[in-house]
Protein backbone atom coordinates (compact mmCIF):
# COMPACT_ATOMS: atom_id res chain seq x y z
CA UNK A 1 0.00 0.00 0.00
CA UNK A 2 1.72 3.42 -1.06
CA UNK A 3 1.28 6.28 1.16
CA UNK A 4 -0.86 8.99 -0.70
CA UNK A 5 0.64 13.01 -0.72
CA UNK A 6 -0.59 15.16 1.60
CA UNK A 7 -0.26 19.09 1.18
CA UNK A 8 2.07 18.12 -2.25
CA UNK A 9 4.41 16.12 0.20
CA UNK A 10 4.68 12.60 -0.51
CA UNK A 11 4.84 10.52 2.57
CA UNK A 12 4.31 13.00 4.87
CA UNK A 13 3.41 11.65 8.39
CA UNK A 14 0.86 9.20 5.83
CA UNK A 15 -2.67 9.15 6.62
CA UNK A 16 -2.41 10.91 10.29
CA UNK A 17 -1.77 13.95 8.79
CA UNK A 18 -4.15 13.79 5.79
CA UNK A 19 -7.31 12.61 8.04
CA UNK A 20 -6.18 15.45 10.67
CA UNK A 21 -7.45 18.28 8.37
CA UNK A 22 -10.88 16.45 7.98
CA UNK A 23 -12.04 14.87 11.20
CA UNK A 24 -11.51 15.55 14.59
CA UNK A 25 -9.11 15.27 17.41
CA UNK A 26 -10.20 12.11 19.50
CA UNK A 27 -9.08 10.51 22.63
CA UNK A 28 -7.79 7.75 21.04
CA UNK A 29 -5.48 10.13 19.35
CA UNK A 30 -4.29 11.85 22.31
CA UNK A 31 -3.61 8.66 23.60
CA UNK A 32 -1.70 7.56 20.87
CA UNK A 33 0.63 10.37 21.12
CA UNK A 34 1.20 10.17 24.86
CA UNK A 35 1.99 6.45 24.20
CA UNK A 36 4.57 6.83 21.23
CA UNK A 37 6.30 8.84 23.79
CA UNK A 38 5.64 12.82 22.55
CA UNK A 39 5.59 15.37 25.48
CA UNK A 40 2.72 16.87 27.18
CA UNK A 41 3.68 20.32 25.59
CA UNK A 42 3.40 19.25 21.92
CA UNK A 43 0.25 17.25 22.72
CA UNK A 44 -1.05 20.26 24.37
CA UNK A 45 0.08 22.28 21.56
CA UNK A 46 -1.76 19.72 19.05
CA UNK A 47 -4.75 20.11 21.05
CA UNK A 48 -5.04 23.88 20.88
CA UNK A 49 -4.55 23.47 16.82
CA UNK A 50 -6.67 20.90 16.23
CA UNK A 51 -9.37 22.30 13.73
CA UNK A 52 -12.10 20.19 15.41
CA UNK A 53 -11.75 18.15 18.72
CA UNK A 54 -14.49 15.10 19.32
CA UNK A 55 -13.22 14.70 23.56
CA UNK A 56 -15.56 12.25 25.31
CA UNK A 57 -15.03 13.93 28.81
CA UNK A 58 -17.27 12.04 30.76
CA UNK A 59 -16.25 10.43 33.93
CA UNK A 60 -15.54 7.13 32.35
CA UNK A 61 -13.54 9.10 29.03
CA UNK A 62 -11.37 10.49 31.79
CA UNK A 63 -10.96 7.74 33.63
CA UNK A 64 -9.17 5.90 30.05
CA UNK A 65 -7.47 9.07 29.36
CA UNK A 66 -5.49 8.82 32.52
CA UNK A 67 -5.54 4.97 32.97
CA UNK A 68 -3.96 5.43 29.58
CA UNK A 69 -1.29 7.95 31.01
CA UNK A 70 -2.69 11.05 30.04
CA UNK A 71 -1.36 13.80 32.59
CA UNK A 72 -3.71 16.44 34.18
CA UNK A 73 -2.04 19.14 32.14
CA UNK A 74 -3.46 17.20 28.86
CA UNK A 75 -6.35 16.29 30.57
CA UNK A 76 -7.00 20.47 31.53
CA UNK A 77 -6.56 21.17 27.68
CA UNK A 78 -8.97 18.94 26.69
CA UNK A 79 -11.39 20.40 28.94
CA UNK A 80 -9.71 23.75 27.99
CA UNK A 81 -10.65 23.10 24.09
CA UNK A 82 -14.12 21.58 24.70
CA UNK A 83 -15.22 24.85 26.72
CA UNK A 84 -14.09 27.47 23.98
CA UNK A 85 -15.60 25.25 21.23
CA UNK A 86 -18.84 25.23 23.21
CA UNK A 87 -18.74 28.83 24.27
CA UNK A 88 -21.37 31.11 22.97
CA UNK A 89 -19.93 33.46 19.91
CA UNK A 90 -20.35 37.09 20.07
């Protein structure tokens, strides 16, 4: 299977990066990035970027984020992004 170009770069981070500009941040993608090992400041960073998050921040979400290894300070952006998307515009 050949990885497809994303923004004219072939290869480019594959199909994480393509999908990221059409769906939205999910758990299971913060958790993937804690788990390959990238700090809490770049996934906090990614977070913040994200054109759309889809955060399932119920009790038992946040229990798997941090069961998982997600740190508070992750966990606080989450929560962070989920109140500004939900926030009434002016």
């Amino acid at each position: 299977m050949a990885v497809a170009a994303v923004n004219g770069k072939p290869g480019s981070s594959g199909a994480a990066a393509g999908n990221a500009a059409h769906k939205a941040l999910t758990n299971a993608e913060v958790i993937a990035m804690v788990k390959s090992g990238i700090d809490d400041d770049t996934v906090i960073q990614t977070i913040r970027a994200a054109r759309a998050t889809n955060f399932d921040l119920t009790n038992a979400g946040q229990q798997n984020l941090t069961g998982n290894g997600v740190s508070a300070q992750v966990l606080a952006a989450m929560k962070a992004r989920t109140a500004r998307m939900q926030a009434p515009s002016k």
